[in-house]
Protein backbone atom coordinates (compact mmCIF):
# COMPACT_ATOMS: atom_id res chain seq x y z
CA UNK A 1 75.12 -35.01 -76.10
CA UNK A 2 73.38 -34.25 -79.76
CA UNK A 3 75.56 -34.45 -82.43
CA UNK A 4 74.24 -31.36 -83.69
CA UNK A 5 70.86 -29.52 -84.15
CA UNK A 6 68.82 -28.09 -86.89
CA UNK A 7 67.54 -24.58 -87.41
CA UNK A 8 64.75 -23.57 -89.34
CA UNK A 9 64.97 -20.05 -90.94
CA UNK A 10 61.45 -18.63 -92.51
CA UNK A 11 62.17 -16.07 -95.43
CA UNK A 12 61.36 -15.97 -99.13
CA UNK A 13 65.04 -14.79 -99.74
CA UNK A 14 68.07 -17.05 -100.40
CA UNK A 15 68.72 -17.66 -96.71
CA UNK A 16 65.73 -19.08 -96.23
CA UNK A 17 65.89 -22.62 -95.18
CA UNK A 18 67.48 -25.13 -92.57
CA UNK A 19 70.99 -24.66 -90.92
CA UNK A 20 72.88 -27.57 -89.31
CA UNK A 21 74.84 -26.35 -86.24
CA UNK A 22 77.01 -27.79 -83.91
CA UNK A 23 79.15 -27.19 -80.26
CA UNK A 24 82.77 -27.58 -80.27
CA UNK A 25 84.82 -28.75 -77.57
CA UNK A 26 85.78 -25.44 -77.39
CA UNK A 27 82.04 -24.50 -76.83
CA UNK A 28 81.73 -22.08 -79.90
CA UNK A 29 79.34 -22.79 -82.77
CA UNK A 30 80.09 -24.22 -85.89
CA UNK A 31 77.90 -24.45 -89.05
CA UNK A 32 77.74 -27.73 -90.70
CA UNK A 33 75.59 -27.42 -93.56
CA UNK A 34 72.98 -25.37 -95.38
CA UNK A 35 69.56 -26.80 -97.18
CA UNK A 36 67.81 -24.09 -99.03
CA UNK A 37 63.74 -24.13 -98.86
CA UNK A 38 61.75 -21.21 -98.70
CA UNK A 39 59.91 -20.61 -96.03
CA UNK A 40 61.20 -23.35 -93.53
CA UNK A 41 59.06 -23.43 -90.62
CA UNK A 42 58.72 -26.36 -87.82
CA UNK A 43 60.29 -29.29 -88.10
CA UNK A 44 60.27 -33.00 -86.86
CA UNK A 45 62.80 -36.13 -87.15
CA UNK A 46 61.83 -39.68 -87.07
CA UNK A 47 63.37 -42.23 -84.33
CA UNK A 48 66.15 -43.18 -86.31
CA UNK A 49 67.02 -39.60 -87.16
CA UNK A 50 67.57 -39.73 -90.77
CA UNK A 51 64.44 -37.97 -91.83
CA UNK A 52 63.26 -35.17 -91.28
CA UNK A 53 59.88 -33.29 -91.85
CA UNK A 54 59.81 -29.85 -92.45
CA UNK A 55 56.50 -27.50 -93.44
CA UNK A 56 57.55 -25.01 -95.99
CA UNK A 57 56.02 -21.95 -98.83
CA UNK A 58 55.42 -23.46 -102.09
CA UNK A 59 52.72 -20.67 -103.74
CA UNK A 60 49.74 -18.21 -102.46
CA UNK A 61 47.54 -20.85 -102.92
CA UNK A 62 49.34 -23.73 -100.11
CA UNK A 63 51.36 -24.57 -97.75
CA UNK A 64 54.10 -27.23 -98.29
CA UNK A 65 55.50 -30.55 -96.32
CA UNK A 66 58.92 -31.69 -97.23
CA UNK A 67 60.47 -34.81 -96.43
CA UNK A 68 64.48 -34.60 -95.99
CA UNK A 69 67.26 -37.32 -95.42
CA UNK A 70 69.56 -36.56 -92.55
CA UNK A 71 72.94 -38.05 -92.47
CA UNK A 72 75.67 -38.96 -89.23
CA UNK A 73 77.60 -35.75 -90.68
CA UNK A 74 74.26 -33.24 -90.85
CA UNK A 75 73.41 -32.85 -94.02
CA UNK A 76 70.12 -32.82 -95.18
CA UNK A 77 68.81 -33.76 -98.85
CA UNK A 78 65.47 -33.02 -100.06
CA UNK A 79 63.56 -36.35 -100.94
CA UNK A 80 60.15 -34.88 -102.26
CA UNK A 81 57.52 -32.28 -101.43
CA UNK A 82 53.84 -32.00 -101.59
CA UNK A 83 51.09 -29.33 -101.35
CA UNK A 84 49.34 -29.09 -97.60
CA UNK A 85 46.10 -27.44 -99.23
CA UNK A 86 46.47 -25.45 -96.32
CA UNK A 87 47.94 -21.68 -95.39
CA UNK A 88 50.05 -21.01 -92.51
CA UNK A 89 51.48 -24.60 -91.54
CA UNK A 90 52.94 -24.25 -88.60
CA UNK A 91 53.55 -27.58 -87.25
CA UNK A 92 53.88 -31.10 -88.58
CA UNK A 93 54.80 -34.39 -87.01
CA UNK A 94 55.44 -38.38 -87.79
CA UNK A 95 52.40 -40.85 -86.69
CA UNK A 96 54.09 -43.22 -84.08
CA UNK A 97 54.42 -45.73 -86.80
CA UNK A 98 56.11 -43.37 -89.02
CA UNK A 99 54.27 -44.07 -92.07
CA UNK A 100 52.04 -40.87 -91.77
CA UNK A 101 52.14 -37.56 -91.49
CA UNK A 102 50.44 -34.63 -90.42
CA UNK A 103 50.74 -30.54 -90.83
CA UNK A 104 48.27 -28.43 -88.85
CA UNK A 105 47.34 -25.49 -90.96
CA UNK A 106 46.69 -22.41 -88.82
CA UNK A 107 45.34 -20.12 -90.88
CA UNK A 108 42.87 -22.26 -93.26
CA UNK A 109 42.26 -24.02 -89.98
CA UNK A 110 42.91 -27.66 -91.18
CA UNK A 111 44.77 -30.96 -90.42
CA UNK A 112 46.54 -32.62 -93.79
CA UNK A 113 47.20 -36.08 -93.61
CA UNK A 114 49.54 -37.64 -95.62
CA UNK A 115 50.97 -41.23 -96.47
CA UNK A 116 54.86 -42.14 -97.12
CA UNK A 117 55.56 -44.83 -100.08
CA UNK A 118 59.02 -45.29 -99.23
CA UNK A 119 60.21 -41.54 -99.91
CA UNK A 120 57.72 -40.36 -102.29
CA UNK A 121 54.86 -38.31 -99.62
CA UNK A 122 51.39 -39.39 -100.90
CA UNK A 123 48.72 -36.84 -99.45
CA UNK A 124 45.87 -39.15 -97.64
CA UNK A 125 43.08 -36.59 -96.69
CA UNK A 126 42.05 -32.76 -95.52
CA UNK A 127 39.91 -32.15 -92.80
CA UNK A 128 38.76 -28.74 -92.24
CA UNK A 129 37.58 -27.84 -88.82
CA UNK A 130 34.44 -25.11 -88.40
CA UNK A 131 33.44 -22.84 -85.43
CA UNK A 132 34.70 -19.82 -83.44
CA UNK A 133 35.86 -18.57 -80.42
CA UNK A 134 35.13 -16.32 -78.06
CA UNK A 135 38.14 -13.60 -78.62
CA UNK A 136 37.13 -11.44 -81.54
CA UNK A 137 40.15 -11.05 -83.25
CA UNK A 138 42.53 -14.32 -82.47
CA UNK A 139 39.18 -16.76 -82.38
CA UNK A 140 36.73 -15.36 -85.11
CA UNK A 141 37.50 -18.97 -86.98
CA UNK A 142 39.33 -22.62 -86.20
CA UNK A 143 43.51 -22.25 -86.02
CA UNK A 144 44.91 -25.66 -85.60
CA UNK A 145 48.50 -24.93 -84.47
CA UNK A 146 49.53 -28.51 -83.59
CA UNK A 147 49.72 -31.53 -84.10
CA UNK A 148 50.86 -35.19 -82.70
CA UNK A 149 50.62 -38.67 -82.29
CA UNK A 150 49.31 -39.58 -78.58
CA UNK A 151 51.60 -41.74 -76.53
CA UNK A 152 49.02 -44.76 -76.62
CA UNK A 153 49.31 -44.59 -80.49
CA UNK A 154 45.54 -44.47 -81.09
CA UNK A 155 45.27 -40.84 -81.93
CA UNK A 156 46.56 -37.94 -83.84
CA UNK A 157 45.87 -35.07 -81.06
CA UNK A 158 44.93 -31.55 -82.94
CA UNK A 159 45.05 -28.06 -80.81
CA UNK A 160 43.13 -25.63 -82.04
CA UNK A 161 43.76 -22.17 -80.78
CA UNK A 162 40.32 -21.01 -82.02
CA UNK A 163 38.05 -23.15 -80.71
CA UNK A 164 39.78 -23.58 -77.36
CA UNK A 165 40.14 -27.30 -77.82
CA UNK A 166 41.99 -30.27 -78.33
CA UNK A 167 40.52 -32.99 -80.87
CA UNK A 168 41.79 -36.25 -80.96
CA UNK A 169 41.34 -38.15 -84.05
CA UNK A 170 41.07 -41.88 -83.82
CA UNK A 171 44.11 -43.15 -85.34
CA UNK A 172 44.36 -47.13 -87.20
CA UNK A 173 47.80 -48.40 -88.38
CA UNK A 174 47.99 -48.46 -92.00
CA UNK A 175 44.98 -46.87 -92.72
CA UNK A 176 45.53 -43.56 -91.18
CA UNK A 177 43.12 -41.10 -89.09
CA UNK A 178 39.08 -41.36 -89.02
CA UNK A 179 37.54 -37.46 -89.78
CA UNK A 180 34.58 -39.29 -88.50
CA UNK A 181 35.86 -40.73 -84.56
CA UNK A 182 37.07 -38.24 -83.27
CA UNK A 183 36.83 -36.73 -79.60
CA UNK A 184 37.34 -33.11 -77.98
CA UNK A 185 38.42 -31.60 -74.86
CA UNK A 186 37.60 -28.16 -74.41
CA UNK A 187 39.75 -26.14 -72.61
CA UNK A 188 38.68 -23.63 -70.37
CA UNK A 189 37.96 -20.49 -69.49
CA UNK A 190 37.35 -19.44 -73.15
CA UNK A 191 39.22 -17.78 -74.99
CA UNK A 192 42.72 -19.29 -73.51
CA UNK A 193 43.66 -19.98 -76.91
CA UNK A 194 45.52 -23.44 -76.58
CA UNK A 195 48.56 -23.16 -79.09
CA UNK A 196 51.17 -26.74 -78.20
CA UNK A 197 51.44 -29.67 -76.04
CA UNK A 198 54.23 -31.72 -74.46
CA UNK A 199 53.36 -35.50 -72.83
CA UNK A 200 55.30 -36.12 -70.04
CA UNK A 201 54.18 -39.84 -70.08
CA UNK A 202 51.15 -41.79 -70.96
CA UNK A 203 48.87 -39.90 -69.16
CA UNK A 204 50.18 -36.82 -67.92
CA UNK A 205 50.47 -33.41 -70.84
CA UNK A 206 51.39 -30.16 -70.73
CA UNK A 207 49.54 -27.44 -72.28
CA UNK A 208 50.55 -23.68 -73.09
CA UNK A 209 47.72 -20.97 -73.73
CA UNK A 210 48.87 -18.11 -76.11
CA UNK A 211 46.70 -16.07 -75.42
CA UNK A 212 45.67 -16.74 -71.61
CA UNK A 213 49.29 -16.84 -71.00
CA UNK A 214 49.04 -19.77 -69.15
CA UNK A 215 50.84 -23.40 -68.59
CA UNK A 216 48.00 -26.17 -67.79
CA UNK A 217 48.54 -29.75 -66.26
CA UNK A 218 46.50 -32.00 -68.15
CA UNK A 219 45.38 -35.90 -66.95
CA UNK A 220 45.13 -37.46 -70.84
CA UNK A 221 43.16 -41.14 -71.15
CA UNK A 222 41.81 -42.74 -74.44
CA UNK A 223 42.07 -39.05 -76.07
CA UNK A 224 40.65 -37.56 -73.39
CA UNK A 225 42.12 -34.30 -71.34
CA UNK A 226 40.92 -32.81 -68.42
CA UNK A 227 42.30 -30.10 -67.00
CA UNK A 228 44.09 -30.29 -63.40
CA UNK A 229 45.91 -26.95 -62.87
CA UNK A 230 47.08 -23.89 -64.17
CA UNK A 231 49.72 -21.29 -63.86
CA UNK A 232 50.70 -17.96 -65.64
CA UNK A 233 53.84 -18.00 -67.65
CA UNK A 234 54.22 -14.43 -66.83
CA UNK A 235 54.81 -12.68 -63.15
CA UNK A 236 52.30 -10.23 -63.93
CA UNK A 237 49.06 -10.23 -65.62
CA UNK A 238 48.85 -8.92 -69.13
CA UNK A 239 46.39 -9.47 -72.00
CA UNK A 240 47.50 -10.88 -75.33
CA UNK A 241 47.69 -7.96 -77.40
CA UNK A 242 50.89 -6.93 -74.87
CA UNK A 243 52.39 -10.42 -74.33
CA UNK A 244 51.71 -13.65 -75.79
CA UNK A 245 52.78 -17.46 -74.65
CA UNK A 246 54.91 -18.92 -77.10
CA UNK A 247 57.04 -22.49 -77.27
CA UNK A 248 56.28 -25.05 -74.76
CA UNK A 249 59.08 -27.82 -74.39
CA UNK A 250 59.73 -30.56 -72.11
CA UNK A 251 63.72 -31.36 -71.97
CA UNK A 252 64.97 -35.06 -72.42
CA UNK A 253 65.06 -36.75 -68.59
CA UNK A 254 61.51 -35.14 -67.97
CA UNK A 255 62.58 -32.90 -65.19
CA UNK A 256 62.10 -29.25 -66.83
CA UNK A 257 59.86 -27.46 -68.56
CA UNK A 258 60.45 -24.82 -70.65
CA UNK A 259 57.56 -22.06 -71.71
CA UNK A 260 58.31 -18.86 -73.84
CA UNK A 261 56.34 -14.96 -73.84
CA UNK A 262 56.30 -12.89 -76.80
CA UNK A 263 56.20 -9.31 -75.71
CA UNK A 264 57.44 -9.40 -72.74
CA UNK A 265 60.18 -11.20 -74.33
CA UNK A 266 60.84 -14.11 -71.46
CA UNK A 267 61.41 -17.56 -71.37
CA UNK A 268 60.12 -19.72 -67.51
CA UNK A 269 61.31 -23.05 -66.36
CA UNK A 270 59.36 -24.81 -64.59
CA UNK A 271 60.19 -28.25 -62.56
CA UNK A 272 58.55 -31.39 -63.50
CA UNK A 273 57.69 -33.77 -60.54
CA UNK A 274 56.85 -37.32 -61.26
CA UNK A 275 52.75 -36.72 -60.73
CA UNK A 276 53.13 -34.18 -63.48
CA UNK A 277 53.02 -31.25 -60.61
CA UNK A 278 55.11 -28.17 -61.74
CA UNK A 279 56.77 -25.81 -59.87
CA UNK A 280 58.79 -22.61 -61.19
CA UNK A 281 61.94 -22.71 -60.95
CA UNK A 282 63.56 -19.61 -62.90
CA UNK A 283 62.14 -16.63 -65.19
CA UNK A 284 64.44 -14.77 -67.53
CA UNK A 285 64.75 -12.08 -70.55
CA UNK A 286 65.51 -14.55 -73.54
CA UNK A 287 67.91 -11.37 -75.13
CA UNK A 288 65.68 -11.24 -78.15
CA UNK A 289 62.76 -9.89 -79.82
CA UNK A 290 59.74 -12.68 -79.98
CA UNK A 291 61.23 -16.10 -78.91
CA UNK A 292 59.09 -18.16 -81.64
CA UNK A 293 60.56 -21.55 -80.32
CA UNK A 294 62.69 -22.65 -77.99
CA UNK A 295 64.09 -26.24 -77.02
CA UNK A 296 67.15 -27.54 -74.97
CA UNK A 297 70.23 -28.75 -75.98
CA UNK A 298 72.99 -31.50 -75.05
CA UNK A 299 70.48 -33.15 -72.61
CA UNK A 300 69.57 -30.02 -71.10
CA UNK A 301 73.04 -28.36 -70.10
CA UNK A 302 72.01 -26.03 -73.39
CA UNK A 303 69.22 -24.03 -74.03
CA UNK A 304 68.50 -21.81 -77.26
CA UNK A 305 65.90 -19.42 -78.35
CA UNK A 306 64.68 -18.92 -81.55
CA UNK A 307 63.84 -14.51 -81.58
CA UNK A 308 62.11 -14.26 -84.50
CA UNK A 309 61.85 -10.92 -84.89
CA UNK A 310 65.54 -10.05 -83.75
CA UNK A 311 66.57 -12.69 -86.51
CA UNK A 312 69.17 -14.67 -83.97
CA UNK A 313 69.47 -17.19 -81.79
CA UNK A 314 70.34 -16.40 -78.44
CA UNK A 315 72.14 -19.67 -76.38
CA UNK A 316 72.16 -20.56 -72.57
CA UNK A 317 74.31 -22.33 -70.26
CA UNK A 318 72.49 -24.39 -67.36
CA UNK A 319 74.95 -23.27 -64.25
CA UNK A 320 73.97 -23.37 -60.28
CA UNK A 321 72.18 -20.13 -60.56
CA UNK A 322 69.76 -21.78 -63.87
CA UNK A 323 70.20 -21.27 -67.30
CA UNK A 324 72.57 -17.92 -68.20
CA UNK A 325 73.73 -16.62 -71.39
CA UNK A 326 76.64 -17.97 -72.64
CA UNK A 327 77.83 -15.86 -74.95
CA UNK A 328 76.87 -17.26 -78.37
CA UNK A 329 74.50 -16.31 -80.67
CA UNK A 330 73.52 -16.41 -84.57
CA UNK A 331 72.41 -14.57 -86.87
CA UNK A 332 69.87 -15.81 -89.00
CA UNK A 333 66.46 -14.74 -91.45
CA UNK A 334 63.63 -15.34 -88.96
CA UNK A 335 64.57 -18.33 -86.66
CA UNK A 336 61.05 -20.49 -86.50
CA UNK A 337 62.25 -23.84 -85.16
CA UNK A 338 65.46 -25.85 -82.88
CA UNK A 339 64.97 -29.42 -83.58
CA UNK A 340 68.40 -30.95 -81.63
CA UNK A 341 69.50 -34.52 -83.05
């Protein structure tokens, strides 16, 4: 069971930051603790759980990465911050020797590394990627929306929803990423519009396509991807100007998958078989306006959805039937991210 979970809240206004939340025995929620920072978006925890990365606001000019301690009771303190050179950071993630870190930039279309001295974050390079897509509105430049370490540890894999394609820089411990060695997968048909991944081991991935509104199985070796199969997230064809695929998570024993549509406002759980195979299992209204992010809870017997544009968070119950509302919800400035711990 987690001993709690974080919430990130995007907003320029005094709510703006990251709520610590917790289940009581009871099964109600109960807040823990408040960290202010404008414009908390995704976040990411370490192994040990004490730190935390968050990407936040800092001016018009960047984007921002903060480093966070996290504590056994849930409180967070802010260690130190530092300037992505990048708009629209959107996701951000440890190197698997924790002593990088990377934010992928959406909107600049760039990938910031930086190094951690201790506590103190030490930006180590920006690379910028170049190109276009084939959808004339959503690819007309790069949009890296994620980023993460590969299981093997030799690369920092980059999806870029503009290019259609997944870049995986070569990746040297202590020295960081090469902008040089780098290798890319293109995804296809064009204009799919790859947004985030989930590994489901060391050579099986799952991809979700924004705006193909798609799920993909992907074989992964030595930064390599090739696709194997693909299946719509939605039970009826739509383009992405009506609906749009969202979150993609993968819950703790490996067995479920979890894939959320914006505008037609749905979240689909798929089963996980041990080849990587899926199979759907459920498909349901999340309650909410835009379900940004999603994730599971307590090992999977929870299940929340971040509705952005409803501002709450709407929580299920796994039962016999699948995963039901139970009941509980919050109310909070532009949910962006669930990051249970």
């Amino acid at each position: 069971m987690d001993r709690f979970f974080l919430i990130a809240a995007y907003s320029d206004c005094a709510e703006s930051g990251i709520y610590t939340y917790r289940f009581t025995a009871q099964n109600r929620l109960e807040k823990l603790d408040f960290t202010p920072l404008k414009g908390a978006g995704y976040l990411a925890k370490n192994r040990a759980g004490n730190r935390v990365l968050a990407t936040c606001t800092l001016d018009d000019s960047t984007d921002g990465a903060a480093l966070l301690s996290l504590d056994e009771t849930g409180h967070l303190q802010l260690l130190d911050c530092a300037p992505t050179q990048g708009l629209s950071s959107c996701h951000i993630a440890f190197s698997l020797d924790e002593k990088f870190f990377y934010t992928a930039n959406y909107r600049t279309g760039s990938l910031t590394e930086f190094r951690l001295d201790g506590d103190k974050i030490v930006q180590s390079q920006l690379i910028c990627h170049a190109g276009c897509g084939t959808h004339p509105k959503r690819q007309e430049a790069p949009h890296i929306h994620y980023v993460q370490p590969t299981p093997d540890g030799n690369f920092i894999a980059c999806v870029d929803l503009g290019l259609d394609a997944i870049d995986c820089y070569r990746f040297t411990q202590g020295k960081g990423i090469s902008a040089t060695d780098v290798k890319r997968s293109t995804i296809a048909p064009a204009g799919s519009g790859p947004r985030h991944l989930e590994f489901l081991n060391g050579h099986c991935a799952f991809l979700v396509n924004e705006l193909a509104n798609t799920v993909m199985m992907l074989d992964y070796l030595d930064g390599a991807f090739q696709v194997k199969r693909c299946l719509p997230t939605l039970p009826f064809a739509l383009d992405c100007y009506t609906s749009k695929a969202g979150a993609i998570r993968l819950s703790v024993d490996h067995q479920m998958l979890a894939v959320s549509n914006r505008g037609v406002d749905s979240l689909v759980f798929y089963q996980v078989f041990p080849d990587g195979e899926l199979a759907q299992r459920q498909f349901c209204y999340c309650g909410g306006k835009s379900p940004r992010d999603v994730n599971f809870l307590d090992g999977g017997k929870r299940f929340a959805s971040a509705d952005e544009f409803s501002e709450k968070v709407t929580f299920f119950t796994l039962t016999e039937r699948g995963f039901e509302p139970d009941g509980n919800e919050l109310t909070l400035p532009r949910p962006l991210c669930i990051l249970p711990c």
